[in-house]
C-alpha atoms as a PDB file:
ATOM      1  CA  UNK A   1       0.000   0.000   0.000  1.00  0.00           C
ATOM      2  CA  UNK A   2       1.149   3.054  -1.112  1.00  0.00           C
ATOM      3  CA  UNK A   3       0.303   6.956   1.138  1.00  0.00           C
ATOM      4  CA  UNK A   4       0.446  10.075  -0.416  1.00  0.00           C
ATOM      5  CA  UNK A   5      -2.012  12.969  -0.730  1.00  0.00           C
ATOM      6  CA  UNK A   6      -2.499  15.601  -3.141  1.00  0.00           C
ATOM      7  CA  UNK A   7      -2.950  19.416  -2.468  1.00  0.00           C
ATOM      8  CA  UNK A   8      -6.465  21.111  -3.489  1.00  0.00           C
ATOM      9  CA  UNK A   9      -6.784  24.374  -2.712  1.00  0.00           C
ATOM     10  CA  UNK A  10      -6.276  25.109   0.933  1.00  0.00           C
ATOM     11  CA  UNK A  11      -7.361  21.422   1.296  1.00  0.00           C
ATOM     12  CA  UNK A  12      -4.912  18.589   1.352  1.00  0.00           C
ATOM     13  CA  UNK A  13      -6.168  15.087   0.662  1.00  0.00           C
ATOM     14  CA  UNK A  14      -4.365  11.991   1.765  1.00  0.00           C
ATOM     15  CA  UNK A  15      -5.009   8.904   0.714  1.00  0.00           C
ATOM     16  CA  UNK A  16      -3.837   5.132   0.426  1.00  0.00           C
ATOM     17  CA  UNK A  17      -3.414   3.642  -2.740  1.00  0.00           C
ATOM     18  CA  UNK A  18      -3.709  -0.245  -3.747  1.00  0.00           C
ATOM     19  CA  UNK A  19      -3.184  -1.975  -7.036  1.00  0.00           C
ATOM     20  CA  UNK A  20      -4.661  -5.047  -7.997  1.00  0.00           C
ATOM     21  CA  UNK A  21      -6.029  -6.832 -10.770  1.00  0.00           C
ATOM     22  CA  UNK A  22      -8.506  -4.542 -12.387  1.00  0.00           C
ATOM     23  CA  UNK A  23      -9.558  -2.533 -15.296  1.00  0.00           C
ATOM     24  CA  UNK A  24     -10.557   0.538 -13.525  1.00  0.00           C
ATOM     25  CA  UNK A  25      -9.329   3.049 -10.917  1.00  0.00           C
ATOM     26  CA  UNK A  26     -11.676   3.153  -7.865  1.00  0.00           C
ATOM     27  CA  UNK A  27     -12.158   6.230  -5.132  1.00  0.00           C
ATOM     28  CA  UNK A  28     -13.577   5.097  -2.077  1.00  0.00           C
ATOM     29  CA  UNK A  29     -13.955   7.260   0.882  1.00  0.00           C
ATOM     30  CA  UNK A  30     -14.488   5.107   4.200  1.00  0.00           C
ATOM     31  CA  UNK A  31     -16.178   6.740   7.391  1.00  0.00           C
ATOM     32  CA  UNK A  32     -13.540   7.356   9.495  1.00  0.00           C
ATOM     33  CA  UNK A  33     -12.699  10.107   6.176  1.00  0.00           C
ATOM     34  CA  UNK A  34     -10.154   8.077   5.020  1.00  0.00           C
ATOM     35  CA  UNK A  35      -9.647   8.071   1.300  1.00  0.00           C
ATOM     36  CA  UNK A  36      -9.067   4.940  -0.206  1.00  0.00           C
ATOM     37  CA  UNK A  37      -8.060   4.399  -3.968  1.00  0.00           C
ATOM     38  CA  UNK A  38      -7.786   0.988  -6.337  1.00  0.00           C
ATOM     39  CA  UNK A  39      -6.023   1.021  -9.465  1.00  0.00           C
ATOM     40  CA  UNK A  40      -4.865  -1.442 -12.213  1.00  0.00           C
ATOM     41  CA  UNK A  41      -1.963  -2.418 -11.544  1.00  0.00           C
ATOM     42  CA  UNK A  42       0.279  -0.719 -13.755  1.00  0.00           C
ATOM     43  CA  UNK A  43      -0.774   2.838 -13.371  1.00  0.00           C
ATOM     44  CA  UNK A  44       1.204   5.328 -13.389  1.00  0.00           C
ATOM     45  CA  UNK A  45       1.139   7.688  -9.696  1.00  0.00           C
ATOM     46  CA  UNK A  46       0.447  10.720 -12.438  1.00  0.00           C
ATOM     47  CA  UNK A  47      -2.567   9.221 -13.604  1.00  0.00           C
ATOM     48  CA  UNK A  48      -3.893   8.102 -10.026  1.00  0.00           C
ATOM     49  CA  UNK A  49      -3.205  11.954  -9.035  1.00  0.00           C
ATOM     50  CA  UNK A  50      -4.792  13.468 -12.206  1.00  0.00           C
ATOM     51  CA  UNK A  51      -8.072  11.357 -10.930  1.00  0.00           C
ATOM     52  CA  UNK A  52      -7.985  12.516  -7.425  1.00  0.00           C
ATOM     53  CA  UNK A  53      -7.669  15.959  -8.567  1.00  0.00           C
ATOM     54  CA  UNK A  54     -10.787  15.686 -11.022  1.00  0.00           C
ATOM     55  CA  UNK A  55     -12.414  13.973  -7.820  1.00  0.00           C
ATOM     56  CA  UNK A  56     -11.280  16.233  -5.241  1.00  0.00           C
ATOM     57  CA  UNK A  57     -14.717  18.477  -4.485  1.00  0.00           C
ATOM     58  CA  UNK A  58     -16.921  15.497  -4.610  1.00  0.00           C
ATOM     59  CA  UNK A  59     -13.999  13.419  -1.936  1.00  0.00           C
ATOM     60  CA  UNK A  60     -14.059  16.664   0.462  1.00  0.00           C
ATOM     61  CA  UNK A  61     -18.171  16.416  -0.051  1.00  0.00           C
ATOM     62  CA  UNK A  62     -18.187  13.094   1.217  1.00  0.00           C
ATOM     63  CA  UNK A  63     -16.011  13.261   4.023  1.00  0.00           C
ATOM     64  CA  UNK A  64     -18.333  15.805   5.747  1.00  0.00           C
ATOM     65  CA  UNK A  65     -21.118  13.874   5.177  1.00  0.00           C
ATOM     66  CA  UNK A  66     -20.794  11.251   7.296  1.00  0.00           C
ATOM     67  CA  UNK A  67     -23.087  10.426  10.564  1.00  0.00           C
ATOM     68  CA  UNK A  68     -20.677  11.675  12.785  1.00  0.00           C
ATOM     69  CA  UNK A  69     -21.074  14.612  14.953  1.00  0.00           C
ATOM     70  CA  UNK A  70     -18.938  16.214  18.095  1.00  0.00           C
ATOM     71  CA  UNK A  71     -21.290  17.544  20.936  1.00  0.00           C
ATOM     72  CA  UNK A  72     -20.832  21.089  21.217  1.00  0.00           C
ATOM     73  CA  UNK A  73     -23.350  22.131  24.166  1.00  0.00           C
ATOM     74  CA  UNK A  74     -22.805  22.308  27.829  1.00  0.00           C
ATOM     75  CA  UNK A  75     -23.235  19.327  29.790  1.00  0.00           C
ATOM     76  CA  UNK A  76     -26.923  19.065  31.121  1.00  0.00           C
ATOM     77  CA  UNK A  77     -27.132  20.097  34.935  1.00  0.00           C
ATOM     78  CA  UNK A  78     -30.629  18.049  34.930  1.00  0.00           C
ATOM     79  CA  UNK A  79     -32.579  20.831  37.170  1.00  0.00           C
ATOM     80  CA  UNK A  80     -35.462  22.506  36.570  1.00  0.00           C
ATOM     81  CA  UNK A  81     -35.725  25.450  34.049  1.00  0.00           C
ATOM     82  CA  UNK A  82     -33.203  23.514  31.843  1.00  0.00           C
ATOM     83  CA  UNK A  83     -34.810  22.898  28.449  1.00  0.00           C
ATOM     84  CA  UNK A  84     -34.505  19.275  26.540  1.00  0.00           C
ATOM     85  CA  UNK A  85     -35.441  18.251  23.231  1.00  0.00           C
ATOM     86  CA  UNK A  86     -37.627  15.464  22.244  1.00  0.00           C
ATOM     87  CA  UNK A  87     -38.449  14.652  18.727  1.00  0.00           C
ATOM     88  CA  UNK A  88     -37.009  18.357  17.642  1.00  0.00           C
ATOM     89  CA  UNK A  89     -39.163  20.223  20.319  1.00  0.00           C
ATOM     90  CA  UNK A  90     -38.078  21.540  23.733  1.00  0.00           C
ATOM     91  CA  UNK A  91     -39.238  21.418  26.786  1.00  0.00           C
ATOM     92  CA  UNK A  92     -38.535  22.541  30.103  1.00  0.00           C
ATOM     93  CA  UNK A  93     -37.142  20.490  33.214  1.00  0.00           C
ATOM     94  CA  UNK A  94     -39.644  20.357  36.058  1.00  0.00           C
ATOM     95  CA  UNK A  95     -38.075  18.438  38.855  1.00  0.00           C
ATOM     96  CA  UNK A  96     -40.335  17.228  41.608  1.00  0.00           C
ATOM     97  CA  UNK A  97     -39.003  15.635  44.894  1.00  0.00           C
ATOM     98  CA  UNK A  98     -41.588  12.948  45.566  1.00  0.00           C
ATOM     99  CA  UNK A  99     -41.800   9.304  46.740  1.00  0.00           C
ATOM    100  CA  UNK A 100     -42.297   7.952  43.440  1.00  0.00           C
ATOM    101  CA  UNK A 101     -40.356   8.623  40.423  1.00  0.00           C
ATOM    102  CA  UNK A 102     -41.666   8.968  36.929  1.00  0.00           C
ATOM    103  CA  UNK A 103     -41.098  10.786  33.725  1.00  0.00           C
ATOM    104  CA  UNK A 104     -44.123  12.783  31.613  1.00  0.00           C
ATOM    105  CA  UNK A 105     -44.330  15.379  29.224  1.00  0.00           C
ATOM    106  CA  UNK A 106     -46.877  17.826  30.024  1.00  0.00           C
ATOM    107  CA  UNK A 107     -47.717  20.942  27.636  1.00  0.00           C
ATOM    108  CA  UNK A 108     -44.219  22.440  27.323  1.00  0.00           C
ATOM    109  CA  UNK A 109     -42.866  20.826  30.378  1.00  0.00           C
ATOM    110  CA  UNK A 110     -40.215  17.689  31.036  1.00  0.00           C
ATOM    111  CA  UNK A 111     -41.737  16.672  35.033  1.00  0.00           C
ATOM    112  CA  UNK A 112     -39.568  14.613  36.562  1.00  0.00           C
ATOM    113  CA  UNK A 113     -40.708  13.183  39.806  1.00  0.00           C
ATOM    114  CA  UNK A 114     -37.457  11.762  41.575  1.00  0.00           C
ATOM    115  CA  UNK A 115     -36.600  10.990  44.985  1.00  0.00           C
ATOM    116  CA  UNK A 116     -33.931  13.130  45.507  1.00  0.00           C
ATOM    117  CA  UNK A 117     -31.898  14.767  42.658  1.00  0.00           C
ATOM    118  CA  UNK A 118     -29.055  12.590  41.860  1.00  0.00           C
ATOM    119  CA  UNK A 119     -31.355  10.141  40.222  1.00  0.00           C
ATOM    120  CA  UNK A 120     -33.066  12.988  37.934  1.00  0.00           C
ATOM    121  CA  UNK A 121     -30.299  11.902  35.356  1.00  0.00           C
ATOM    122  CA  UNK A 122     -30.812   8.637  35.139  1.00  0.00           C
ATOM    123  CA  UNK A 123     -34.647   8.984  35.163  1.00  0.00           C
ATOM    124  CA  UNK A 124     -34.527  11.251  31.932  1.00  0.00           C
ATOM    125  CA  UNK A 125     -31.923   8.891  30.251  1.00  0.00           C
ATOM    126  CA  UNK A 126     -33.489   6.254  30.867  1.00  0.00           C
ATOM    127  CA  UNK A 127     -37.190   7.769  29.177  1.00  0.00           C
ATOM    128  CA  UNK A 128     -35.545   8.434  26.820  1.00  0.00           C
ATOM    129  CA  UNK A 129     -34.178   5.262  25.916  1.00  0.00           C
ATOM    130  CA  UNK A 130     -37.697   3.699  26.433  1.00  0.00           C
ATOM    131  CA  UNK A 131     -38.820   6.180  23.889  1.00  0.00           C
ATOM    132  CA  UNK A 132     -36.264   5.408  21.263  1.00  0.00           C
ATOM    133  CA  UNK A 133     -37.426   1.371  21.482  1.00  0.00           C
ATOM    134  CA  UNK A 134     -40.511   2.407  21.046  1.00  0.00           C
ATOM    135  CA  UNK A 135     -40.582   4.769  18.709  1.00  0.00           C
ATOM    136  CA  UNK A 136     -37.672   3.599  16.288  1.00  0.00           C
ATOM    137  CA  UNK A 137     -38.936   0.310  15.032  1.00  0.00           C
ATOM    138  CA  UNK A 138     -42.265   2.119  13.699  1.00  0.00           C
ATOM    139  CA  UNK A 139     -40.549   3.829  11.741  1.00  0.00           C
ATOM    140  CA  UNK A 140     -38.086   2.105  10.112  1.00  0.00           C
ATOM    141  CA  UNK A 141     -40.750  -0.271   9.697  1.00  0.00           C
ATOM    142  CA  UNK A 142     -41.881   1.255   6.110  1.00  0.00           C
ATOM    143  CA  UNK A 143     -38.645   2.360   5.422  1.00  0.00           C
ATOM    144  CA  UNK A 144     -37.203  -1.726   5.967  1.00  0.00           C
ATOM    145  CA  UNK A 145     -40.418  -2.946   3.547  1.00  0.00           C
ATOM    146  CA  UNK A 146     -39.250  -0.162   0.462  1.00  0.00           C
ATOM    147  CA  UNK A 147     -35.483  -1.624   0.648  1.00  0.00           C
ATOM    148  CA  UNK A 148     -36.432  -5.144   0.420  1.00  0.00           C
ATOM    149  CA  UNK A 149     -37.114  -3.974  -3.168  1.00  0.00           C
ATOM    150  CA  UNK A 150     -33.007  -4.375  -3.381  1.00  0.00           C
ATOM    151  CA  UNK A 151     -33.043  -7.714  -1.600  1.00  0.00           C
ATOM    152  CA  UNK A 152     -31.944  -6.374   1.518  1.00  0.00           C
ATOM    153  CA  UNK A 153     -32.833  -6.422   5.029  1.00  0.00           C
ATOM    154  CA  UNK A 154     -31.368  -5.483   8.554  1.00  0.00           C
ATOM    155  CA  UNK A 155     -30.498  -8.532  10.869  1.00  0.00           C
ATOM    156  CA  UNK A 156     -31.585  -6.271  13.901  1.00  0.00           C
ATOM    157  CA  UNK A 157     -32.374  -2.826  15.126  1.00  0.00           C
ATOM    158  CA  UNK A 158     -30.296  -2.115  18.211  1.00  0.00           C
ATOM    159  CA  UNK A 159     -29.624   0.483  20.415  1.00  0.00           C
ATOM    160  CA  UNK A 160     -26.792   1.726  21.784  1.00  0.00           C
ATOM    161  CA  UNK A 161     -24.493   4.904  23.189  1.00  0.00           C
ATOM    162  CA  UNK A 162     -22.493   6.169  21.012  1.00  0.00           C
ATOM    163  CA  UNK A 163     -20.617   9.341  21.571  1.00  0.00           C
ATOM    164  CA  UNK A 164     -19.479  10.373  17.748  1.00  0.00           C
ATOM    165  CA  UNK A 165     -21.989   8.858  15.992  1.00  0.00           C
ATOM    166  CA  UNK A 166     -26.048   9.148  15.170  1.00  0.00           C
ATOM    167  CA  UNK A 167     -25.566   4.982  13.727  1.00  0.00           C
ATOM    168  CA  UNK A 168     -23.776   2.300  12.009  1.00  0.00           C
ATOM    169  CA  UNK A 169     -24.357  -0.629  10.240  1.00  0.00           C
ATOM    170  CA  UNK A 170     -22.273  -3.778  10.967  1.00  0.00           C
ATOM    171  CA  UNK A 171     -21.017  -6.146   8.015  1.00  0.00           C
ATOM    172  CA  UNK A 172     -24.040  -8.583   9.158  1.00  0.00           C
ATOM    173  CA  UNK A 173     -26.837  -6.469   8.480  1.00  0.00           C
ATOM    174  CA  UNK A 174     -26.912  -5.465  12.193  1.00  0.00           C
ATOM    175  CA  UNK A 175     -28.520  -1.696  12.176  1.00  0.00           C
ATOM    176  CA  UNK A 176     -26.713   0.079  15.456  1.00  0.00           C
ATOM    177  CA  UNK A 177     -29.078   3.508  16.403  1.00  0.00           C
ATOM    178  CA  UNK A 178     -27.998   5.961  18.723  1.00  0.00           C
ATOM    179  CA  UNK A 179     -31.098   6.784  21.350  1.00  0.00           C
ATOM    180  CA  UNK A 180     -29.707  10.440  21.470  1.00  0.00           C
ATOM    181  CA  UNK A 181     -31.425  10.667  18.179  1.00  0.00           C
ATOM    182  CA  UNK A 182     -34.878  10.250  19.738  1.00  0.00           C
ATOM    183  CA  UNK A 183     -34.313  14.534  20.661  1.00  0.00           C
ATOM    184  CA  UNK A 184     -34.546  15.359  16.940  1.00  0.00           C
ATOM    185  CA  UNK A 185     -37.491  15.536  14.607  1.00  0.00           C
ATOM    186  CA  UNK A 186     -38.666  12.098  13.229  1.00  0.00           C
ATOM    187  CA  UNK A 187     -37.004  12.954   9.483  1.00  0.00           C
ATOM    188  CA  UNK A 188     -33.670  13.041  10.929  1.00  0.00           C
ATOM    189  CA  UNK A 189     -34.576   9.722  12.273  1.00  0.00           C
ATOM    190  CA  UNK A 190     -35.596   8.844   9.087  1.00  0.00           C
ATOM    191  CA  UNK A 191     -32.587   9.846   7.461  1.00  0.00           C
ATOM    192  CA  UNK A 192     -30.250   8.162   9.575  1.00  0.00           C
ATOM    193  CA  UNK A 193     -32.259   4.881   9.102  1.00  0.00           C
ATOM    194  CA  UNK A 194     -32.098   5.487   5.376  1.00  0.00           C
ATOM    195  CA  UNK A 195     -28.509   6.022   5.362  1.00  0.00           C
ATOM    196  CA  UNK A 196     -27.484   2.628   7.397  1.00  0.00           C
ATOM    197  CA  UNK A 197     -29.843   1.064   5.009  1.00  0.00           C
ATOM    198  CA  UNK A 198     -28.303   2.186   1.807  1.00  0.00           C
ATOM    199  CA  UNK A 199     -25.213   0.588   3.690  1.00  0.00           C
ATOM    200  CA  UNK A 200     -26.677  -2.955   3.493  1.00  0.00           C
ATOM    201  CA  UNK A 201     -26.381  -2.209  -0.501  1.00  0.00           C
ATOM    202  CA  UNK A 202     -23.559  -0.492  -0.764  1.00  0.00           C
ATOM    203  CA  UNK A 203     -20.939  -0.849   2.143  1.00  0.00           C
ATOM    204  CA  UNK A 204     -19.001   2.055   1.085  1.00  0.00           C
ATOM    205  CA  UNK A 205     -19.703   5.701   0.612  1.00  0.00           C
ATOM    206  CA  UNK A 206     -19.292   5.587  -2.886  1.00  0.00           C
ATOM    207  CA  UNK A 207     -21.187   7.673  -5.606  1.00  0.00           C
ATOM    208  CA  UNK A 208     -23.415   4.842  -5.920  1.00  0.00           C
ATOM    209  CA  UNK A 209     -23.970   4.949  -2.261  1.00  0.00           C
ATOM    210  CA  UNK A 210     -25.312   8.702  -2.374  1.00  0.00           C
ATOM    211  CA  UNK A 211     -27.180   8.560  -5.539  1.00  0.00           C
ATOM    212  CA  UNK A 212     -29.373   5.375  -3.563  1.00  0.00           C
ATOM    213  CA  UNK A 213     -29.749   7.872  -0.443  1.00  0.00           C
ATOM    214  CA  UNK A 214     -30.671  10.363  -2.481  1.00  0.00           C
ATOM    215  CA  UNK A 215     -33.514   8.064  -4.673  1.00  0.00           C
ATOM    216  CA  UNK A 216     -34.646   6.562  -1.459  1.00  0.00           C
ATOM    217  CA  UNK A 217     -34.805  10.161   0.754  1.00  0.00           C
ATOM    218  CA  UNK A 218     -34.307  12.930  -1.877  1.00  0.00           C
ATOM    219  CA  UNK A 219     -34.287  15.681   0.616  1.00  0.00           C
ATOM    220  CA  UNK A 220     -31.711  13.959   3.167  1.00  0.00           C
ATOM    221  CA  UNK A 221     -29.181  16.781   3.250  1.00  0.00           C
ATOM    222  CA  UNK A 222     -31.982  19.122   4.888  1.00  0.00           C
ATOM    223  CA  UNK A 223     -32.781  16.711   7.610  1.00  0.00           C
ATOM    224  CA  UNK A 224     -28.418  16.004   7.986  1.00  0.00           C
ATOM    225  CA  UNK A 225     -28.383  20.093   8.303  1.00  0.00           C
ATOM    226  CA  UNK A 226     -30.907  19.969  10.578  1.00  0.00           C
ATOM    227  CA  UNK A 227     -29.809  17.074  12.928  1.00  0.00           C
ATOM    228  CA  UNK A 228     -26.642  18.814  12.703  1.00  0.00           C
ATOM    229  CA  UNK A 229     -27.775  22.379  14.032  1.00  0.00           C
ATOM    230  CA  UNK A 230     -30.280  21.267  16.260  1.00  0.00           C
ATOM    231  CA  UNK A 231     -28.137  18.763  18.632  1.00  0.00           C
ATOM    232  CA  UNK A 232     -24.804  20.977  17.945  1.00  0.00           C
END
């Protein structure tokens, strides 16, 4: 395997290069925003760099595109007057110190009934994690059924923390959600469903693999902006 990059722009690109048994040269860029290229073997490093070049804008597209995103708010104190999103509206903390402890939304209001406040963090967590069971697997429901189309279908919808990512889709078909995403509207949820489910047809994010997302969701950049700005 070969590294090098090329400059474009302000931007520099580096990428690893492979050559094989082929007839064409290949650009695939992985999510981690590595750049990954396959070329007959024989090609010149010229040629490989002329392509890269011609490829550069749609490469540096790609690499922001990805369902990754760094948490830029403050932590959550979890007291009352804070203000939490569910499904892309916010409401406000109302913390109750009771003998019970429960979870409701209520008009504009998040009332948390807790014991004493060092559980009102867990309690809202945890609510929110029933929520995302709940609500996730209605809808990728219709979303599953309009893929099978491409003789595809996830092994399992599963939950789980992840601090840098919205989801991910596991070589087996296993469709990994992050219940963080059960804050934003339900199109963002959509859209990240869509976008591990293109991945069970194409594992890469090649051309092929956008030109499917967009078919399948044609307006997903809006709802990527807009998971993007509203859980920044």
């Amino acid at each position: 395997m070969i590294q090098d990059c090329i400059q474009f722009g302000s931007k520099r690109i580096h990428y690893n290069l492979e050559f094989s048994d082929r007839k064409s040269l290949g650009i695939t860029v992985l999510p981690n925003s590595e750049v990954k290229v396959k070329a007959p073997i024989g090609t010149s490093l010229a040629k490989v760099k002329e392509k890269l070049l011609k490829k550069a804008a749609w490469i540096i597209k790609q690499q922001s595109f990805f369902l990754s995103f760094e948490p830029k708010s403050l932590p959550k104190k979890y007291v009352s007057g804070e203000t939490h999103l569910y499904l892309g509206r916010q409401y406000k903390l109302k913390v109750i110190s009771g003998t019970e402890e429960s979870v409701k939304l209520k008009g504009g209001l998040l009332i948390v009934n807790a014991i004493n406040k060092e559980t009102v963090r867990e309690l809202v967590t945890s609510w929110y994690l029933d929520h995302a069971r709940s609500l996730f697997p209605k809808i990728a429901k219709p979303l599953i059924e309009k893929f099978k189309k491409y003789k595809v279908e996830p092994s399992s919808l599963v939950f789980r923390d992840m601090p840098t990512r919205w989801g991910s889709c596991t070589t087996k078909g296993k469709i990994i959600l992050n219940p963080e995403l059960i804050k934003a509207p339900k199109g963002c949820i959509e859209y990240v469903i869509v976008h591990e489910l293109c991945h069970l047809v194409y594992h890469d994010h090649t051309q092929k693999f956008f030109d499917l997302q967009t078919k399948e969701l044609p307006d997903w950049d809006k709802w990527k902006m807009k998971l993007e700005r509203l859980m920044a």
